[in-house]
PDB file of N, CA and C in Angstrom:
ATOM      1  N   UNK A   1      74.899 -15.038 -46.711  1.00  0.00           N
ATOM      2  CA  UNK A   1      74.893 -14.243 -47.924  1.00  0.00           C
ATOM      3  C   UNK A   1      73.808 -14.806 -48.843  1.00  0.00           C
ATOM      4  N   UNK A   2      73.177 -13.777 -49.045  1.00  0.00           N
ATOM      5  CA  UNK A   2      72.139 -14.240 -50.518  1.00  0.00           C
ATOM      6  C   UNK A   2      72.428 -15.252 -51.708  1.00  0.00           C
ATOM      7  N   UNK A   3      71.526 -15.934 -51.899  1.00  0.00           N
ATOM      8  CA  UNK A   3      71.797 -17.321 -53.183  1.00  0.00           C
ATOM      9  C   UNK A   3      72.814 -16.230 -54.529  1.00  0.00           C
ATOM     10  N   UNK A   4      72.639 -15.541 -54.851  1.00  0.00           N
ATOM     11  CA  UNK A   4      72.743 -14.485 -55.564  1.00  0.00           C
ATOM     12  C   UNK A   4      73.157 -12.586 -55.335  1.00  0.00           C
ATOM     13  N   UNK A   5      74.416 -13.005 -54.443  1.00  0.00           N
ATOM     14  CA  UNK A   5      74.364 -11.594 -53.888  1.00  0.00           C
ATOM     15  C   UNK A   5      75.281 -10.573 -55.095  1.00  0.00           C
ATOM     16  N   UNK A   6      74.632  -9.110 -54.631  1.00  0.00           N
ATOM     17  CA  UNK A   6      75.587  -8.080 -55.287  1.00  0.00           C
ATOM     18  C   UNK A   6      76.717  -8.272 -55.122  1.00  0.00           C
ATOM     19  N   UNK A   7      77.820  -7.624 -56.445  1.00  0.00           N
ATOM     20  CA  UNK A   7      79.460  -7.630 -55.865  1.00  0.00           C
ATOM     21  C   UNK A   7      79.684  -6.759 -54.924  1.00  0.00           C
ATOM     22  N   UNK A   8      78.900  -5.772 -54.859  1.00  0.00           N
ATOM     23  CA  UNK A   8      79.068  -4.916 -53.779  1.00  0.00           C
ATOM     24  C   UNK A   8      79.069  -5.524 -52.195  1.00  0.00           C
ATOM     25  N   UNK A   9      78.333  -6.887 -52.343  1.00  0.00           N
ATOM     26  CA  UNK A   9      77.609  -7.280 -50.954  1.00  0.00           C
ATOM     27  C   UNK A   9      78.672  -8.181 -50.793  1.00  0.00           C
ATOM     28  N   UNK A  10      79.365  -9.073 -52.072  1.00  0.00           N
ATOM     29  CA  UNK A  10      80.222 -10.259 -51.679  1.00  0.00           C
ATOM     30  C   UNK A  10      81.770  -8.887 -51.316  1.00  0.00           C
ATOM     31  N   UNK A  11      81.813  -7.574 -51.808  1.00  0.00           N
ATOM     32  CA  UNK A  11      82.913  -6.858 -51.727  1.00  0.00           C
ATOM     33  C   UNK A  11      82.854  -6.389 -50.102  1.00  0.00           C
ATOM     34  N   UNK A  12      81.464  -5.944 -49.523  1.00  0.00           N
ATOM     35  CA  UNK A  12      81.657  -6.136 -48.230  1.00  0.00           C
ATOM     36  C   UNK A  12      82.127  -7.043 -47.667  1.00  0.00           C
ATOM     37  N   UNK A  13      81.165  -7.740 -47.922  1.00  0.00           N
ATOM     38  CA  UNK A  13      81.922  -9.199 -46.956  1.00  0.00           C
ATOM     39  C   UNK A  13      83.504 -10.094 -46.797  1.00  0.00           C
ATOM     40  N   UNK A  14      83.861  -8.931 -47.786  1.00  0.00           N
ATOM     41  CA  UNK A  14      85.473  -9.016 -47.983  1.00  0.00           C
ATOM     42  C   UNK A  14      86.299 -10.557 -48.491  1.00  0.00           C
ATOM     43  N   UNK A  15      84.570 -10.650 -49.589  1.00  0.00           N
ATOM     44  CA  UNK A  15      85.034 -12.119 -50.666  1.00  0.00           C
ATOM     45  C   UNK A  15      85.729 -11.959 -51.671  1.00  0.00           C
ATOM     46  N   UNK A  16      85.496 -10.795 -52.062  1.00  0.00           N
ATOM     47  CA  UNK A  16      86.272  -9.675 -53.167  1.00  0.00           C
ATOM     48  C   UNK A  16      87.090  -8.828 -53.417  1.00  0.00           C
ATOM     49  N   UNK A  17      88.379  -8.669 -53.833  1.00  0.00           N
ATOM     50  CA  UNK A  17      89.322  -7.744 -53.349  1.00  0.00           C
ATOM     51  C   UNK A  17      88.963  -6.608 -54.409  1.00  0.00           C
ATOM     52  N   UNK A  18      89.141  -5.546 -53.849  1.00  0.00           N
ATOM     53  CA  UNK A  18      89.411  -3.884 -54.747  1.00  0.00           C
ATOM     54  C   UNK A  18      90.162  -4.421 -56.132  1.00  0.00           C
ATOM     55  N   UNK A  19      91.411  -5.046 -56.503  1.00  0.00           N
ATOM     56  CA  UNK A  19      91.781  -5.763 -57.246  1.00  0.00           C
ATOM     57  C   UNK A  19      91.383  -6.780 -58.027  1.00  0.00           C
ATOM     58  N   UNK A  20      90.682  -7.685 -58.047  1.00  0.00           N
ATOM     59  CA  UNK A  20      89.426  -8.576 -58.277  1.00  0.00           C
ATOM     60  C   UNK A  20      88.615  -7.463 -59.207  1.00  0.00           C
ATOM     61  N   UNK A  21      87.661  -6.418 -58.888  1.00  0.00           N
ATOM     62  CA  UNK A  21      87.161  -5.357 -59.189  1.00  0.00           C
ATOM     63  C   UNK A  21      87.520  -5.005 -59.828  1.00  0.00           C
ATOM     64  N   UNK A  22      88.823  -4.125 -59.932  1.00  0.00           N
ATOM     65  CA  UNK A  22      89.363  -3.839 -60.795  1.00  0.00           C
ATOM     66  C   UNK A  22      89.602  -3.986 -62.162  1.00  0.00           C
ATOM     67  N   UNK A  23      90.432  -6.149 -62.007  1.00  0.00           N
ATOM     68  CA  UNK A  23      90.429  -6.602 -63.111  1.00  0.00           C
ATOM     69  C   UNK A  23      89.447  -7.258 -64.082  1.00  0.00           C
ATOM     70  N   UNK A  24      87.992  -6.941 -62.994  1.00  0.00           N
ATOM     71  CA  UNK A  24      86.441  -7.219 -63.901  1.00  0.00           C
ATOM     72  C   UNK A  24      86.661  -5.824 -64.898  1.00  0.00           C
ATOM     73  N   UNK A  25      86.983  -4.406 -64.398  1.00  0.00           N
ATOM     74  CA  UNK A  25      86.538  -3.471 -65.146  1.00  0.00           C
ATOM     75  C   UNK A  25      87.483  -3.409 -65.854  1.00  0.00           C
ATOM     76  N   UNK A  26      88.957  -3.925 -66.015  1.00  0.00           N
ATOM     77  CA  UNK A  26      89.627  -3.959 -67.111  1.00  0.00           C
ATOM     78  C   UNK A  26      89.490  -5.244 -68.369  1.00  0.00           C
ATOM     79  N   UNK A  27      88.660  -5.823 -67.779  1.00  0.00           N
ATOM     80  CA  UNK A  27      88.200  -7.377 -68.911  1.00  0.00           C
ATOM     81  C   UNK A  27      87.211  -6.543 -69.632  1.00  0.00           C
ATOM     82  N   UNK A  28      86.363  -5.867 -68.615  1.00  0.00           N
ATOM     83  CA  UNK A  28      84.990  -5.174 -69.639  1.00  0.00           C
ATOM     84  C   UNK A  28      85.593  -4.416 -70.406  1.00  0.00           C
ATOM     85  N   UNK A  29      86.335  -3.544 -70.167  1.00  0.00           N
ATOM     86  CA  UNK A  29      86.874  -2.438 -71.464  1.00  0.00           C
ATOM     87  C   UNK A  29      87.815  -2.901 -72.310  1.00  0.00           C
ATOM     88  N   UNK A  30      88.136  -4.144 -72.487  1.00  0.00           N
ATOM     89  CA  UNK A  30      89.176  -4.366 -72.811  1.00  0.00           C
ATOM     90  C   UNK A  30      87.974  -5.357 -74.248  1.00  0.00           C
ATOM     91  N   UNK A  31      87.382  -5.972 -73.584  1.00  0.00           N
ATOM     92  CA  UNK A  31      86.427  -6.759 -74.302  1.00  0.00           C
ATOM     93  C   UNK A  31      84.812  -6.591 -73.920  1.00  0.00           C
ATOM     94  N   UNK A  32      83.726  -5.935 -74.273  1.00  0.00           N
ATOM     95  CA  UNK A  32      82.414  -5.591 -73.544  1.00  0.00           C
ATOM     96  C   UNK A  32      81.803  -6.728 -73.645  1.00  0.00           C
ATOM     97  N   UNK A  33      81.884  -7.283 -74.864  1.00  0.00           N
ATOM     98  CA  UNK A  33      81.014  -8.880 -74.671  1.00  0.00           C
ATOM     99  C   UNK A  33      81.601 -10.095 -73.378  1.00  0.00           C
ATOM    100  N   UNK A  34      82.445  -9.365 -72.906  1.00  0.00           N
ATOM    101  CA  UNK A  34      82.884 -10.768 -71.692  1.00  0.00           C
ATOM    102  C   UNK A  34      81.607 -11.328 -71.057  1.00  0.00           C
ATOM    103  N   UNK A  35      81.055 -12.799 -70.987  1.00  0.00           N
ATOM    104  CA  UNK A  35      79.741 -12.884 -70.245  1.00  0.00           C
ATOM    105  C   UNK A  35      80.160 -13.947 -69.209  1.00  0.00           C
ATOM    106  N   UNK A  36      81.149 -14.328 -69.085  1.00  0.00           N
ATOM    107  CA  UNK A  36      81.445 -15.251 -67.533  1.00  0.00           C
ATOM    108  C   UNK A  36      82.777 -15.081 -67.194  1.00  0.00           C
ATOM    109  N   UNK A  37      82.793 -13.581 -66.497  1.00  0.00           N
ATOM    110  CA  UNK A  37      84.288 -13.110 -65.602  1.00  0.00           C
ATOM    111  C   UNK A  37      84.388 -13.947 -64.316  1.00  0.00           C
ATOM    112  N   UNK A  38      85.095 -14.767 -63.809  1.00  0.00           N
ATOM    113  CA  UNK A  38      85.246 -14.882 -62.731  1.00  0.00           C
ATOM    114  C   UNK A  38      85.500 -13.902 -61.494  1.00  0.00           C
ATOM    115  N   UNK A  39      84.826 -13.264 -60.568  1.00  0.00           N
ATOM    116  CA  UNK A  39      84.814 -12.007 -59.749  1.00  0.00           C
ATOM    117  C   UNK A  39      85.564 -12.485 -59.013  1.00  0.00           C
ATOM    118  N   UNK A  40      85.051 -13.469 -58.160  1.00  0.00           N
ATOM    119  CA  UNK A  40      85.473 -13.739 -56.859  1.00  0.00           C
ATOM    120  C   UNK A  40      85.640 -15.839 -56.701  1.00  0.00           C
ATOM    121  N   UNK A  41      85.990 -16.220 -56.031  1.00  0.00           N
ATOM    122  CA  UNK A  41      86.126 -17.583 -55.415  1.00  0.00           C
ATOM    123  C   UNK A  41      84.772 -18.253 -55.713  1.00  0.00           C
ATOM    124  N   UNK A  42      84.305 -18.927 -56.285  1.00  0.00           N
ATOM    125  CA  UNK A  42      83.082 -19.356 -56.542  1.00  0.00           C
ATOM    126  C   UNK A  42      82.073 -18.673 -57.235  1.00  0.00           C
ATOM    127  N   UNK A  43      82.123 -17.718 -57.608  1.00  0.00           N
ATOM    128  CA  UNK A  43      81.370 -16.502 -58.583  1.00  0.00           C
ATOM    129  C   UNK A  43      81.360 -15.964 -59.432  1.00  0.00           C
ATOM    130  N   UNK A  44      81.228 -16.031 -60.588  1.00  0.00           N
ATOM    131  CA  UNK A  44      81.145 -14.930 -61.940  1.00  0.00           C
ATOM    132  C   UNK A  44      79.946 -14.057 -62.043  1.00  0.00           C
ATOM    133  N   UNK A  45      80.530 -13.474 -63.019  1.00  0.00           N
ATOM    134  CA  UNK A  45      79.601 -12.393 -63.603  1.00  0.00           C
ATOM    135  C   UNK A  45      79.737 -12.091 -64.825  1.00  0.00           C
ATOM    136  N   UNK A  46      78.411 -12.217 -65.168  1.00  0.00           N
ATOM    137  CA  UNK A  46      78.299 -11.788 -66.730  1.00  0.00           C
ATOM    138  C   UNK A  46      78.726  -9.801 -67.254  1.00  0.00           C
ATOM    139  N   UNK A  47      79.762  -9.532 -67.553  1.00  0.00           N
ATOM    140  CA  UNK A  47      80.205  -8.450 -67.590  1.00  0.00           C
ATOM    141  C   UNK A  47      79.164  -7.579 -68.426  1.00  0.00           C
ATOM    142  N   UNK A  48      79.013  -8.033 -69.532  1.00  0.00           N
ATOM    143  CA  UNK A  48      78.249  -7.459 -70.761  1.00  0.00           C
ATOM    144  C   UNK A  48      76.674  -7.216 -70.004  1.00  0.00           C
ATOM    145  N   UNK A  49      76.183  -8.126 -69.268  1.00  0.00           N
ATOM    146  CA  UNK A  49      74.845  -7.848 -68.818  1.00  0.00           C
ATOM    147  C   UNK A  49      74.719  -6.870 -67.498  1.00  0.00           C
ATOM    148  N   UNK A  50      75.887  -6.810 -66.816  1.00  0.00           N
ATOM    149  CA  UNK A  50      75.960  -6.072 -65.830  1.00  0.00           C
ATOM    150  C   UNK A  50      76.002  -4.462 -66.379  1.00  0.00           C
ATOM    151  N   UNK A  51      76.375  -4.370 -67.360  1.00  0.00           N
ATOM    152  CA  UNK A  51      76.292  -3.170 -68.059  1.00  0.00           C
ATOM    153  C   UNK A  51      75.122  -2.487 -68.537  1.00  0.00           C
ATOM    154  N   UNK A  52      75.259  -3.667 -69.519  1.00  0.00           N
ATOM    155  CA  UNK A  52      73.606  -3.223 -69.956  1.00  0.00           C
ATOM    156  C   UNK A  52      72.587  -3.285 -69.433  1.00  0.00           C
ATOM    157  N   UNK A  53      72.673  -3.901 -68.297  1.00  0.00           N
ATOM    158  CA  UNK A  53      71.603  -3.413 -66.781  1.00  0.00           C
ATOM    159  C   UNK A  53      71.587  -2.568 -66.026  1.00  0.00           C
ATOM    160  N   UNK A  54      72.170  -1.439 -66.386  1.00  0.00           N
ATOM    161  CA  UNK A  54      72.473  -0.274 -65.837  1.00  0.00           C
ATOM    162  C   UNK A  54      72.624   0.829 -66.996  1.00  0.00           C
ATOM    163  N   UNK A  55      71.167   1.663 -66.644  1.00  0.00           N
ATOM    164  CA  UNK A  55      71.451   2.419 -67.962  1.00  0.00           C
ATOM    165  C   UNK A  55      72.614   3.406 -68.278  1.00  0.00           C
ATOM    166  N   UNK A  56      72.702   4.446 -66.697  1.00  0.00           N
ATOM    167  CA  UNK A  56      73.852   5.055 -66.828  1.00  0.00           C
ATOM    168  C   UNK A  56      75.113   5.027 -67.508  1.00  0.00           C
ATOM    169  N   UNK A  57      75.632   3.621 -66.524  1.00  0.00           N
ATOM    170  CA  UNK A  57      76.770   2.698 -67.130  1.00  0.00           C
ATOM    171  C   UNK A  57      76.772   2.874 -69.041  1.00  0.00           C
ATOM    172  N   UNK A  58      76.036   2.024 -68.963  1.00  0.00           N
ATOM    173  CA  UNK A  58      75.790   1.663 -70.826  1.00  0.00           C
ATOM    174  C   UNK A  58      75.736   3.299 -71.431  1.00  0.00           C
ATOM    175  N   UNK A  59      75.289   4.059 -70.756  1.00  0.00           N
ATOM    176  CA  UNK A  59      75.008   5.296 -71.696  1.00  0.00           C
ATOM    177  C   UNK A  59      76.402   6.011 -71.882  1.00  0.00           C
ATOM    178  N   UNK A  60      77.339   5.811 -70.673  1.00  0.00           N
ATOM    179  CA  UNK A  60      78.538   6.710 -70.670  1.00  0.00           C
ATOM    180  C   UNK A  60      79.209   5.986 -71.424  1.00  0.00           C
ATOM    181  N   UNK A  61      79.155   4.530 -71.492  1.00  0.00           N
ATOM    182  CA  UNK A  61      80.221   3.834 -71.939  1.00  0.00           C
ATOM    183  C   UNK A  61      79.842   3.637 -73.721  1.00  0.00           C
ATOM    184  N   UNK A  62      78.798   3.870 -73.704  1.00  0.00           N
ATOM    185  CA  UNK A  62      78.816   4.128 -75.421  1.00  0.00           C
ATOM    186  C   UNK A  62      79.283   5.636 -75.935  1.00  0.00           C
ATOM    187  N   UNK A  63      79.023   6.694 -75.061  1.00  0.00           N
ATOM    188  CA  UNK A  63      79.348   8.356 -75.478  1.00  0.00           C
ATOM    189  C   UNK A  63      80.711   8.189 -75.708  1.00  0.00           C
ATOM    190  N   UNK A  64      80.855   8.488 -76.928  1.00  0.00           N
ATOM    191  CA  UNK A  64      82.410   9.114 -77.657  1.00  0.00           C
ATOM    192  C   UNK A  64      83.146   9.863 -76.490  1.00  0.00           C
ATOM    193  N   UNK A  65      82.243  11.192 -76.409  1.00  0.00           N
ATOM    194  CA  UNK A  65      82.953  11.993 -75.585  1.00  0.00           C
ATOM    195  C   UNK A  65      83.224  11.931 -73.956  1.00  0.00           C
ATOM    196  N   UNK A  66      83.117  10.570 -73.516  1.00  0.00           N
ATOM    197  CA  UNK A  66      83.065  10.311 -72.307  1.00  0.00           C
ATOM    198  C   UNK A  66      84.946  10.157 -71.818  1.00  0.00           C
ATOM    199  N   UNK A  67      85.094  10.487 -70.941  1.00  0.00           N
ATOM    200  CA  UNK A  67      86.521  10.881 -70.202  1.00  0.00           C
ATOM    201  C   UNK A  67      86.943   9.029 -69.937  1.00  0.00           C
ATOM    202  N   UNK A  68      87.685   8.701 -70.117  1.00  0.00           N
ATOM    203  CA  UNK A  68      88.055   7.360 -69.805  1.00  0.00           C
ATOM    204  C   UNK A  68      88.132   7.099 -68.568  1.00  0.00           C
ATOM    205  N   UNK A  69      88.180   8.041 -67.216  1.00  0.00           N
ATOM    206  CA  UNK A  69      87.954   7.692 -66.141  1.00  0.00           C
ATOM    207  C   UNK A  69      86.471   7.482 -65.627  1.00  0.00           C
ATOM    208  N   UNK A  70      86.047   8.363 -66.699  1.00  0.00           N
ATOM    209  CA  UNK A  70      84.112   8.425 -66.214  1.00  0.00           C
ATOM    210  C   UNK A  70      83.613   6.682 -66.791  1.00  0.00           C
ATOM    211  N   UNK A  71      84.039   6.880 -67.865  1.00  0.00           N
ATOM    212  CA  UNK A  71      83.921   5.263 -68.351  1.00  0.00           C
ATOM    213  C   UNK A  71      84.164   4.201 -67.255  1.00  0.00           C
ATOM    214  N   UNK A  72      85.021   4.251 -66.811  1.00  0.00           N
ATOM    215  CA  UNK A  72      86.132   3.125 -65.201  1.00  0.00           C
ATOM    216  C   UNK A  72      84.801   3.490 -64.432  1.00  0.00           C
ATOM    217  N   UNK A  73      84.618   4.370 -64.062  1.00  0.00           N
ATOM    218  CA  UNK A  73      83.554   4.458 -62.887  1.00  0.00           C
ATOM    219  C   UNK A  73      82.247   4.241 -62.964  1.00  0.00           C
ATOM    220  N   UNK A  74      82.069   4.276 -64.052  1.00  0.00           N
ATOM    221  CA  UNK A  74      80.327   3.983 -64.554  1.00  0.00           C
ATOM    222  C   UNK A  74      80.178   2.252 -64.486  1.00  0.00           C
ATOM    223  N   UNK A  75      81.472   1.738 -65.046  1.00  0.00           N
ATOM    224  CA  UNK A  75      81.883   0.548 -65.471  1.00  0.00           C
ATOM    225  C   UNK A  75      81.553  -0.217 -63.589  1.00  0.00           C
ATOM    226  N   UNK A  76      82.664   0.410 -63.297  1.00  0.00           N
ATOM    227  CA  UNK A  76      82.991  -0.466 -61.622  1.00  0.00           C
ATOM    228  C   UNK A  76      81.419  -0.382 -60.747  1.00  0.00           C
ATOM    229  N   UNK A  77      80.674   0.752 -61.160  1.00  0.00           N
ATOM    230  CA  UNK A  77      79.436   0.909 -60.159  1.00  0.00           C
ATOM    231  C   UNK A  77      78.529   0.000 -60.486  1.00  0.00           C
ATOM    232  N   UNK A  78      78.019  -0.140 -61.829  1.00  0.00           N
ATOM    233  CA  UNK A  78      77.077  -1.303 -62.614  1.00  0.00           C
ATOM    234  C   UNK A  78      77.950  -2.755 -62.261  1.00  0.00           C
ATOM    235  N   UNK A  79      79.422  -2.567 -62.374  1.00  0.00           N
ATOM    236  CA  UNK A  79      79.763  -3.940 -61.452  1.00  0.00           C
ATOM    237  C   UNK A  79      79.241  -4.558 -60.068  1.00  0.00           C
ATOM    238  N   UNK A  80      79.470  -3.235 -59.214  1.00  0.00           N
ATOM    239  CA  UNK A  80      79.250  -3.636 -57.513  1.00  0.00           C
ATOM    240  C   UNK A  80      77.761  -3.658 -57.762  1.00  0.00           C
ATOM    241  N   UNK A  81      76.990  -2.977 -58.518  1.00  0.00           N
ATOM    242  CA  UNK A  81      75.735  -3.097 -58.363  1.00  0.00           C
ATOM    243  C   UNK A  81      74.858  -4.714 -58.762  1.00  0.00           C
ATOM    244  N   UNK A  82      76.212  -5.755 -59.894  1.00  0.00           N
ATOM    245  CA  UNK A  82      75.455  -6.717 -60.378  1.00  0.00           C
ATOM    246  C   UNK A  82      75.432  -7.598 -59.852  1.00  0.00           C
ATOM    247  N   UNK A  83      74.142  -8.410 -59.746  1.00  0.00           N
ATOM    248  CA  UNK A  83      74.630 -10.128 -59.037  1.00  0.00           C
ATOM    249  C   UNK A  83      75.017 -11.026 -59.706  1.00  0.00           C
ATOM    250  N   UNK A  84      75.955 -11.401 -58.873  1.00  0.00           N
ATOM    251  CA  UNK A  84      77.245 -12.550 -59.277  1.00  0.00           C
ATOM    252  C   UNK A  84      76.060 -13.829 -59.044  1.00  0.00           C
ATOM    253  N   UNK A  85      76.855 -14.513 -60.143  1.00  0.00           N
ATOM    254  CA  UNK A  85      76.363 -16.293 -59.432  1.00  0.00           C
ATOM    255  C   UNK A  85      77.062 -16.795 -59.277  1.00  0.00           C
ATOM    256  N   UNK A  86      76.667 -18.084 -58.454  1.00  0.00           N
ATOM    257  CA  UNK A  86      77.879 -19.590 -58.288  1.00  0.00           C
ATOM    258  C   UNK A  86      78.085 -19.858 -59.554  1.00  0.00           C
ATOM    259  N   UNK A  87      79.619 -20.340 -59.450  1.00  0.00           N
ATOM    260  CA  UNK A  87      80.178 -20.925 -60.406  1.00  0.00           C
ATOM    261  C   UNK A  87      79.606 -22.384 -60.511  1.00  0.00           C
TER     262      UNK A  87
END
């Protein structure tokens, strides 16, 4: 695995549970500035930057009128999309 892999890549590799995932995208909405979530066994992720590295993400999740599930999903994709580091 890469020095620095996607959650998506440590979620293949089945370092990461669907659950794990989950409770990254309920830390982010719960708090957006979170910047060292623990993802997985040796790995965090900066929540707040994983966001705002993804414009989509950031754009739905600032729109008022965005559906709270569209929010979860914009949220979880800019997740799998960010790279985690060693703890």
């Amino acid at each position: 695995m890469p020095e620095s892999p996607t959650v998506g890549e440590i979620f293949k590799a089945k370092a990461v549970t669907d659950e794990q995932v989950n409770a990254a995208v309920d830390a982010y909405l719960a708090k957006p500035e979170t910047d060292a979530h623990p993802i997985a066994d040796g790995y965090v992720l900066d929540l707040g930057a994983a966001i705002a590295g993804h414009s989509w993400a950031s754009q739905v999740v600032a729109n008022r009128e965005s559906s709270p599930s569209l929010k979860r999903g914009a949220v979880r994709t800019a997740i799998l999309l960010a790279r985690a580091r060693k703890a």
